[in-house]
Protein backbone atom coordinates (compact mmCIF):
# COMPACT_ATOMS: atom_id res chain seq x y z
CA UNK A 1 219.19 151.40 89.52
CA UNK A 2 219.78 154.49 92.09
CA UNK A 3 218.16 153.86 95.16
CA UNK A 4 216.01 156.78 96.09
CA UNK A 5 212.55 157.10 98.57
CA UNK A 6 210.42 158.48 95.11
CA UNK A 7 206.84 157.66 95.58
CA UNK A 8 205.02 158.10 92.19
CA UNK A 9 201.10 158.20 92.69
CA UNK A 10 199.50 156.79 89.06
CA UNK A 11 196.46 155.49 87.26
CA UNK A 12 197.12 152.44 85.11
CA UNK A 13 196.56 153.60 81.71
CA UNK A 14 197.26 157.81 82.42
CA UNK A 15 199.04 158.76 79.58
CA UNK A 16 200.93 161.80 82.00
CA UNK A 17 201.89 158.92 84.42
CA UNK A 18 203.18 156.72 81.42
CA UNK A 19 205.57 160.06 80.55
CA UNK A 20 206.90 160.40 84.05
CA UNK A 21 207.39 156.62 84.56
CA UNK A 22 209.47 156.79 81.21
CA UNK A 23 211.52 159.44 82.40
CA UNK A 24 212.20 157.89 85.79
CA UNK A 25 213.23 154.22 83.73
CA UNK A 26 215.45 156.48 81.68
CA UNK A 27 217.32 157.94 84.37
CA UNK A 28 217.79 154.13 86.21
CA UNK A 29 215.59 155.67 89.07
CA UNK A 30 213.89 153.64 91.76
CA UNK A 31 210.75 154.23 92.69
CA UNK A 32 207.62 153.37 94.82
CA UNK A 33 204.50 152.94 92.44
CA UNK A 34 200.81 153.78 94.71
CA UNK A 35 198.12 153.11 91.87
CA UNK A 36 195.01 155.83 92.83
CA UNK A 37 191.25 154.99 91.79
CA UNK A 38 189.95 155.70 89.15
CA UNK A 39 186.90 157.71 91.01
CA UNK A 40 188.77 160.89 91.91
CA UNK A 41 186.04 160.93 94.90
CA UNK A 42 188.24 158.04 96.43
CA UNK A 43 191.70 159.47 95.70
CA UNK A 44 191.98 160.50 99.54
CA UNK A 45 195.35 160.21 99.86
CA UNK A 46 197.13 161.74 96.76
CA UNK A 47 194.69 164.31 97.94
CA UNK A 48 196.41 164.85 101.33
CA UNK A 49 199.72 164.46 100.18
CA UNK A 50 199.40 167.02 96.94
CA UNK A 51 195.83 169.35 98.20
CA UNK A 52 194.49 167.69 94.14
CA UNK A 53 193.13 164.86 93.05
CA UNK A 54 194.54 164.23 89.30
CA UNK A 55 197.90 161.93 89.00
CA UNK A 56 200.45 161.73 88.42
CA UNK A 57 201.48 163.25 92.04
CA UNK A 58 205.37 162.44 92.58
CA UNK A 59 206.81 162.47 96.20
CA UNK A 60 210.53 162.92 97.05
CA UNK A 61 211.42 163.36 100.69
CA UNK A 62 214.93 163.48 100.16
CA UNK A 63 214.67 166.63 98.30
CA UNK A 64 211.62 167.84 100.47
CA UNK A 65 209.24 167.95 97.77
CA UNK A 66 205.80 166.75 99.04
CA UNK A 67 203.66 166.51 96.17
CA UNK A 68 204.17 167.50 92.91
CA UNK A 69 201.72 167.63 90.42
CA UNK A 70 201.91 168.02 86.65
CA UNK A 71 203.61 165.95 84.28
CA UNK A 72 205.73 168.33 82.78
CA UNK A 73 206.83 169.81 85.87
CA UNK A 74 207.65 165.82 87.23
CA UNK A 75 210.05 165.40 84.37
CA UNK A 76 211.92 168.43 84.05
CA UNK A 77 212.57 168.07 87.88
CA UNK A 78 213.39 165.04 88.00
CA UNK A 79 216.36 165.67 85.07
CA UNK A 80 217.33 168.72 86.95
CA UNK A 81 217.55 166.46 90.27
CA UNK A 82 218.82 163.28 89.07
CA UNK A 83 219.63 163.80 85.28
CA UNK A 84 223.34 164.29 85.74
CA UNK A 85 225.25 166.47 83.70
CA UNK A 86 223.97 166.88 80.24
């Protein structure tokens, strides 16, 4: 596994979270998992770190990127960032 300081934001069960957790597995990174409520009224602090309340939210300080939203966007960064050459 590659160390890294990746905080990934998820609801147990989100099929977007499952996609980005797959990705991450694939690519041997480690990661810090924050499970969010299921009552987006209570998701205070994926709120402050990403200004939304839907997950999955990743967070990446090494690369400065604060809160990412949007599944898609999670993967295809994270094979850009970490993916290697492919």
């Amino acid at each position: 596994m590659v160390d890294s300081d990746l905080v990934l934001y998820e609801l147990e069960g989100c099929p977007y979270c499952a996609k980005v957790i797959n990705t991450l597995d694939e690519l041997g990174l480690d990661y810090e998992s924050r499970m969010v409520p299921r009552s987006h009224g209570e998701r205070t602090e994926v709120e402050e770190v990403s200004g939304q309340t839907g997950v999955p939210v990743l967070v990446d300080p090494e690369h400065d990127v604060e809160g990412m939203a949007e599944s898609d966007d999670i993967v295809a960064y994270l094979e850009e960032t970490y993916g290697g050459a492919t």
